[in-house]
N, C-alpha and C. Protein backbone atom coordinates (compact mmCIF):
# COMPACT_ATOMS: atom_id res chain seq x y z
N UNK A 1 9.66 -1.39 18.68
CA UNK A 1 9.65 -1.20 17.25
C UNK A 1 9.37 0.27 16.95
N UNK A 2 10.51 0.87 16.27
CA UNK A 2 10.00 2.37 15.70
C UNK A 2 9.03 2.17 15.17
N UNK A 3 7.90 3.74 14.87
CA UNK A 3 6.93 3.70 14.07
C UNK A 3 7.36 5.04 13.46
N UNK A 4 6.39 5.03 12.75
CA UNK A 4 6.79 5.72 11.04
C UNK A 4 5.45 6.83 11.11
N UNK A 5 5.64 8.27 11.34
CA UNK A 5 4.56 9.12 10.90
C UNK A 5 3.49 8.64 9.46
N UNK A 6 2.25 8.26 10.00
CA UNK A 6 1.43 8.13 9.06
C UNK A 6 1.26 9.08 7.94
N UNK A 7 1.65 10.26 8.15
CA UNK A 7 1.16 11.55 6.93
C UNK A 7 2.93 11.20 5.92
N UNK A 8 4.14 10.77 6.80
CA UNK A 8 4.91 10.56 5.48
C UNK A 8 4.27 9.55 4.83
N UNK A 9 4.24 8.49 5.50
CA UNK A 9 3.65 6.85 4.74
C UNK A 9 2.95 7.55 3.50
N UNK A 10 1.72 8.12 4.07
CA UNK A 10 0.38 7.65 2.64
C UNK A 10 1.03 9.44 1.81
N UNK A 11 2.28 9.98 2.45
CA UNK A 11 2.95 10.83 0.93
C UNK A 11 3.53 10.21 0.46
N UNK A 12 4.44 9.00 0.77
CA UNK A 12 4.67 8.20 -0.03
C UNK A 12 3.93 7.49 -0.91
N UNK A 13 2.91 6.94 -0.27
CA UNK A 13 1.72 6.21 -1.07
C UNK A 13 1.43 7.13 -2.64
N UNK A 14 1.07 8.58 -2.21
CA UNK A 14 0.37 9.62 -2.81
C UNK A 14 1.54 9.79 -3.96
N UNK A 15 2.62 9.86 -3.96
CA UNK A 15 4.15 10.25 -4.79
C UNK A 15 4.19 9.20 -5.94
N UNK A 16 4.14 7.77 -5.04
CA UNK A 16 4.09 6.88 -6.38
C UNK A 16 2.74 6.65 -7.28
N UNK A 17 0.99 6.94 -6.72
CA UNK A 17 0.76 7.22 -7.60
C UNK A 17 0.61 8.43 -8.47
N UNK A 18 1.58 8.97 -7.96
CA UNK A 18 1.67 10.72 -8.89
C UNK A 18 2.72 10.11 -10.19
N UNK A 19 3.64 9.49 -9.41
CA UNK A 19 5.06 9.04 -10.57
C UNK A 19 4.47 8.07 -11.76
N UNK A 20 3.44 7.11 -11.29
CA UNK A 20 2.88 6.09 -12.00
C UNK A 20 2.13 7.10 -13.23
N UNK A 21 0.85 8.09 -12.81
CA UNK A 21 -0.21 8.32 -13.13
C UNK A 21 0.95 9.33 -14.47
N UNK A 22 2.28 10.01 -14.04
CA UNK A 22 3.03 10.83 -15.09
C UNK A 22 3.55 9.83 -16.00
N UNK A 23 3.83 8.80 -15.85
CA UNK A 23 4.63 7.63 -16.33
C UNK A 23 3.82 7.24 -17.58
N UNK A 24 2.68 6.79 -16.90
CA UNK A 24 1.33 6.63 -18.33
C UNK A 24 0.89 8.23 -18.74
N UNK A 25 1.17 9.20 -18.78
CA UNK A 25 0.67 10.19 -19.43
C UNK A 25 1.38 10.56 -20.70
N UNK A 26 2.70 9.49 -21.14
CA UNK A 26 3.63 9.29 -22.15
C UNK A 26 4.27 10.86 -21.90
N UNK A 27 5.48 10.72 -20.82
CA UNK A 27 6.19 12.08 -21.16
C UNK A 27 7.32 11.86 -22.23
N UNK A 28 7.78 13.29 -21.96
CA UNK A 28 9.47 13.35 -22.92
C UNK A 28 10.10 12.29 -22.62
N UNK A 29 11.56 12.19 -23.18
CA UNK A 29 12.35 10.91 -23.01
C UNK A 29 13.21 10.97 -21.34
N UNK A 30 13.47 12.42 -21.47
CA UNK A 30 14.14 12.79 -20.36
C UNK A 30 13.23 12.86 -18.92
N UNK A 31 11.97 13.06 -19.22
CA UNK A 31 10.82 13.28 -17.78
C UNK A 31 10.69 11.25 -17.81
N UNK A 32 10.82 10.70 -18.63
CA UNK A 32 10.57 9.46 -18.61
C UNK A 32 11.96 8.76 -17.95
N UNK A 33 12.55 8.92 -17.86
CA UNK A 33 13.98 8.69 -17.23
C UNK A 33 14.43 8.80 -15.73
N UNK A 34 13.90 10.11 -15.55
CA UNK A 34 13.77 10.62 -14.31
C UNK A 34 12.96 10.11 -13.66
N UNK A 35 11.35 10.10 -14.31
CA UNK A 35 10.06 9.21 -13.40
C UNK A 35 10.40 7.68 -13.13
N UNK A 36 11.07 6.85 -14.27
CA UNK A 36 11.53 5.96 -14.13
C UNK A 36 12.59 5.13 -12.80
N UNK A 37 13.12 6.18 -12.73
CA UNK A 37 15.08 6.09 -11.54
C UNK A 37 13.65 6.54 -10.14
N UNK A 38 12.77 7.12 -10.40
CA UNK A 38 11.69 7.92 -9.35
C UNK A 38 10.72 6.30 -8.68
N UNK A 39 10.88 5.43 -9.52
CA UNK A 39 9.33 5.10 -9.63
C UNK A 39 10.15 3.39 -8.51
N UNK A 40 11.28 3.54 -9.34
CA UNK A 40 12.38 2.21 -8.41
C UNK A 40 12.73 2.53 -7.60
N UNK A 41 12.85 3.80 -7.29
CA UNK A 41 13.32 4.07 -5.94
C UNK A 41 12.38 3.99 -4.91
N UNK A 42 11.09 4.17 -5.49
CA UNK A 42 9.97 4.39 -4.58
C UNK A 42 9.27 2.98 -4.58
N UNK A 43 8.82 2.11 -5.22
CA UNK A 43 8.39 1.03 -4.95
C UNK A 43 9.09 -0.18 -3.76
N UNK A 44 10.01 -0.26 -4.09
CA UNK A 44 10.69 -1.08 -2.31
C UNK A 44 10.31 -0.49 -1.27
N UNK A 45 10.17 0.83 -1.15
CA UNK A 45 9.72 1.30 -0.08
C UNK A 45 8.03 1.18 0.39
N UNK A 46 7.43 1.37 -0.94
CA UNK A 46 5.79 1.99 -0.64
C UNK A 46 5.17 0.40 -0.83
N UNK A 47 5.81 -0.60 -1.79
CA UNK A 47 5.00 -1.76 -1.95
C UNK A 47 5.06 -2.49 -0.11
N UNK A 48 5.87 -2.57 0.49
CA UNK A 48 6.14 -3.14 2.08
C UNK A 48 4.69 -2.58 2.67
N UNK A 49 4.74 -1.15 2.47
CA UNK A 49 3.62 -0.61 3.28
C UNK A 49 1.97 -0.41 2.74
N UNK A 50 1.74 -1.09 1.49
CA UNK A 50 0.58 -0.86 1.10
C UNK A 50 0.44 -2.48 1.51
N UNK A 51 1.31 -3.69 1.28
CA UNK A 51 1.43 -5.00 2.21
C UNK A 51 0.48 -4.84 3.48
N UNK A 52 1.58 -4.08 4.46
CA UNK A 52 0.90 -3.79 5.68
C UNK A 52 -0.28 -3.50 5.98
N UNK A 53 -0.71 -2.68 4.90
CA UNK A 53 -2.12 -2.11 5.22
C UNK A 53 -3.07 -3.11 4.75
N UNK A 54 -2.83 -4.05 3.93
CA UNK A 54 -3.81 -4.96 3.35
C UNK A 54 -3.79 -5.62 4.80
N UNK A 55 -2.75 -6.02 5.26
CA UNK A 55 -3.12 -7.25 6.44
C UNK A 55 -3.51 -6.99 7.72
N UNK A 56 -3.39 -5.44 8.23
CA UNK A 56 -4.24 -5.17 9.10
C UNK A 56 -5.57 -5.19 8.86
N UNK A 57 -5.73 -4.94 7.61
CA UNK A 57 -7.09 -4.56 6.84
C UNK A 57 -7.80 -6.42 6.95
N UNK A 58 -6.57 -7.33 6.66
CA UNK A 58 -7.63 -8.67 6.90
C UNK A 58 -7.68 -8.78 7.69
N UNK A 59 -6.61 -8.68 8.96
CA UNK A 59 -7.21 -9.19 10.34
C UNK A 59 -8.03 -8.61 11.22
N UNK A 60 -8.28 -6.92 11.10
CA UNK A 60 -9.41 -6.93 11.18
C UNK A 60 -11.00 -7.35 10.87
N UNK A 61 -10.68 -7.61 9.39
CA UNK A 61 -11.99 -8.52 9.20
C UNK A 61 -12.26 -9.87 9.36
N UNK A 62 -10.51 -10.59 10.08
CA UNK A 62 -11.36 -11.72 10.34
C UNK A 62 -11.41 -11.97 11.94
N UNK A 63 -11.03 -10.80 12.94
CA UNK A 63 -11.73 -10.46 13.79
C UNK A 63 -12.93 -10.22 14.12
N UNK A 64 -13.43 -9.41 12.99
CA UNK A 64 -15.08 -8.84 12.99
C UNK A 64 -15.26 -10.79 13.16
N UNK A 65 -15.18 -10.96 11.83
CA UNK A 65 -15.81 -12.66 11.68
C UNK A 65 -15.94 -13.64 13.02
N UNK A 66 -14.71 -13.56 13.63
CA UNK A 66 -14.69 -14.30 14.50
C UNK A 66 -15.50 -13.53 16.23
N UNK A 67 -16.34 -12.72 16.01
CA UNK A 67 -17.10 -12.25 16.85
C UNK A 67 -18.16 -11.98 16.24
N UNK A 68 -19.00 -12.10 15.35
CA UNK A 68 -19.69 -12.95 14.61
C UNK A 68 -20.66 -13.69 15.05
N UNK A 69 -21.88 -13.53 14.77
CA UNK A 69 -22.97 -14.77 15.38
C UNK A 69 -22.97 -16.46 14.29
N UNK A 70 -22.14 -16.10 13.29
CA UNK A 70 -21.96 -17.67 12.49
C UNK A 70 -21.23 -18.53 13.06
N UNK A 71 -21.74 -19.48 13.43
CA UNK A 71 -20.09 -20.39 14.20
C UNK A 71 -19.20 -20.63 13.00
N UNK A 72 -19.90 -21.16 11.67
CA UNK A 72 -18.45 -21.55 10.80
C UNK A 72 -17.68 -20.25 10.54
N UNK A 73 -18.61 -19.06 10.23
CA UNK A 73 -17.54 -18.14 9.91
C UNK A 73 -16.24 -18.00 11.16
N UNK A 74 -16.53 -18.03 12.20
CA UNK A 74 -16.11 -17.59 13.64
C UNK A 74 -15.06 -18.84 13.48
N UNK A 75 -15.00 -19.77 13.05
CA UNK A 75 -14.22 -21.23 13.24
C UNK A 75 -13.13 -20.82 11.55
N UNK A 76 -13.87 -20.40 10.74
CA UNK A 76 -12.81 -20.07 9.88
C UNK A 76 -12.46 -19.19 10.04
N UNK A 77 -12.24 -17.63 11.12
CA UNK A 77 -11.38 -16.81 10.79
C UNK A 77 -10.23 -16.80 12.21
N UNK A 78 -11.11 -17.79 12.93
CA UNK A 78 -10.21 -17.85 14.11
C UNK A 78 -8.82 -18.91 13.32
């Protein structure tokens, strides 16, 4: 499986909330157009990978859990 330079990923991350954060700052009609065609182009891409990061992000924690001195926790994250 290719992998993907981490410093593009989270500029991607960083771009859409730059496009978002201009989007609500109510621009012109024309900067609103552009951020707009900006903001679809960029979400298929960046929503997949902020996905990703949530679910490494759980299975690490339900790793921690399942090494764990609770047996139920350890039985629910296994």
């Amino acid at each position: 499986m290719a992998t993907l330079p981490q410093d593009k990923l989270e500029g991607l991350e960083r771009r859409l909330e730059a496009v978002e954060a201009e989007l609500s700052a109510g621009p012109s009609a024309e900067a609103y157009v552009r951020l707009s065609k900006e903001h679809a182009d960029l979400l298929p891409v960046v929503g997949p990978i902020q996905a990703y990061r949530r679910a490494l992000a759980d299975f690490a924690s339900a790793e921690e859990l399942a090494r764990g001195g609770d047996s139920e926790m350890r039985e629910m994250a296994e």
